[in-house]
Protein backbone atom coordinates (compact mmCIF):
# COMPACT_ATOMS: atom_id res chain seq x y z
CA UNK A 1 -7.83 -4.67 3.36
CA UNK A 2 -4.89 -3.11 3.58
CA UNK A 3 -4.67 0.73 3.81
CA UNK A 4 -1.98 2.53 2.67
CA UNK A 5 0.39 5.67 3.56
CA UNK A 6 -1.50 8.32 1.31
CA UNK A 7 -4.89 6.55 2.46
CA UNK A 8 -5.40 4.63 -0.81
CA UNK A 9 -5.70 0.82 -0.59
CA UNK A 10 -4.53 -1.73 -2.09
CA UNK A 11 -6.26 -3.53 -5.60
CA UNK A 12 -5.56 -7.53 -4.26
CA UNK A 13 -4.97 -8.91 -1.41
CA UNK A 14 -1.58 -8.42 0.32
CA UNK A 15 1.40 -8.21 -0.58
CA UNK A 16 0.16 -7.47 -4.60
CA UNK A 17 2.03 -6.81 -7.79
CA UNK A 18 0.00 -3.84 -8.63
CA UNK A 19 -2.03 -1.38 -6.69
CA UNK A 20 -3.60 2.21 -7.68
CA UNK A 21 -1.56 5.15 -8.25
CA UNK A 22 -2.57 7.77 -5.59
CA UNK A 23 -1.12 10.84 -7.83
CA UNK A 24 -3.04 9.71 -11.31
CA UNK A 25 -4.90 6.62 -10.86
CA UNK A 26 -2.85 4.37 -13.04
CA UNK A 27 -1.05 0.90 -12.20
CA UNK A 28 1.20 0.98 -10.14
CA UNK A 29 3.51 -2.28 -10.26
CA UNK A 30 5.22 -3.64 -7.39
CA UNK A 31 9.59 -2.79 -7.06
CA UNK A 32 9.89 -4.80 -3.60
CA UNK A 33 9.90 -4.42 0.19
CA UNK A 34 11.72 -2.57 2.13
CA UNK A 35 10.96 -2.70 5.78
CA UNK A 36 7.23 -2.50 6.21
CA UNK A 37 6.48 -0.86 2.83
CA UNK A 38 5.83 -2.18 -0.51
CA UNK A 39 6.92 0.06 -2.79
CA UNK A 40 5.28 0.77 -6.75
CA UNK A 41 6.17 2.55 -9.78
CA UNK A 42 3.75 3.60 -12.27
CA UNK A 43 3.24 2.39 -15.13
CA UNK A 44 1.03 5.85 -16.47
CA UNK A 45 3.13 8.80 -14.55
CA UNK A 46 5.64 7.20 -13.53
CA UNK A 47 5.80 8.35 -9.97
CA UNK A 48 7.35 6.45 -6.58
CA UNK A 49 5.23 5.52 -4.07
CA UNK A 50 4.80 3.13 -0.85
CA UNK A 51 1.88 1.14 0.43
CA UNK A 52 2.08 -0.09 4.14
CA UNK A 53 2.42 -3.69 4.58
CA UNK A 54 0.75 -3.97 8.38
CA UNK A 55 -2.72 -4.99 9.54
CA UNK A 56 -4.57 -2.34 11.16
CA UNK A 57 -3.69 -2.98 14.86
CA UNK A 58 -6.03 -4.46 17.01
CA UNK A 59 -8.20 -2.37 19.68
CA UNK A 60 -6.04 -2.00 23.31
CA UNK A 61 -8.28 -4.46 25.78
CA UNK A 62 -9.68 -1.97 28.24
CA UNK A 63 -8.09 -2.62 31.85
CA UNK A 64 -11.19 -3.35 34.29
């Protein structure tokens, strides 16, 4: 799963066409990429708002 700049995740899989609206709730649908984000409007408030596009990075390898 992917997680999200305001720590809210994503509804599909990535790269969806909607995801949750961290201010109300409400479906957010997708306006396009820029750089690593994905970036929604909703469809209830209205509101702006990003969802990071990355993996969660993998665990350094300790050095032995």
């Amino acid at each position: 799963m992917i997680n999200a700049i305001f720590g809210h995740d994503y509804d599909h899989d990535e790269h969806a066409d909607t995801a949750r609206c961290p201010e109300c709730g409400g479906e957010g649908v997708s306006m396009g990429f820029l750089g690593r984000l994905q970036w929604f409007r909703c469809r209830a408030c209205g509101w702006d708002f990003p969802v990071d596009t990355r993996q969660a990075a993998p665990s350094p390898i300790p050095e032995s």
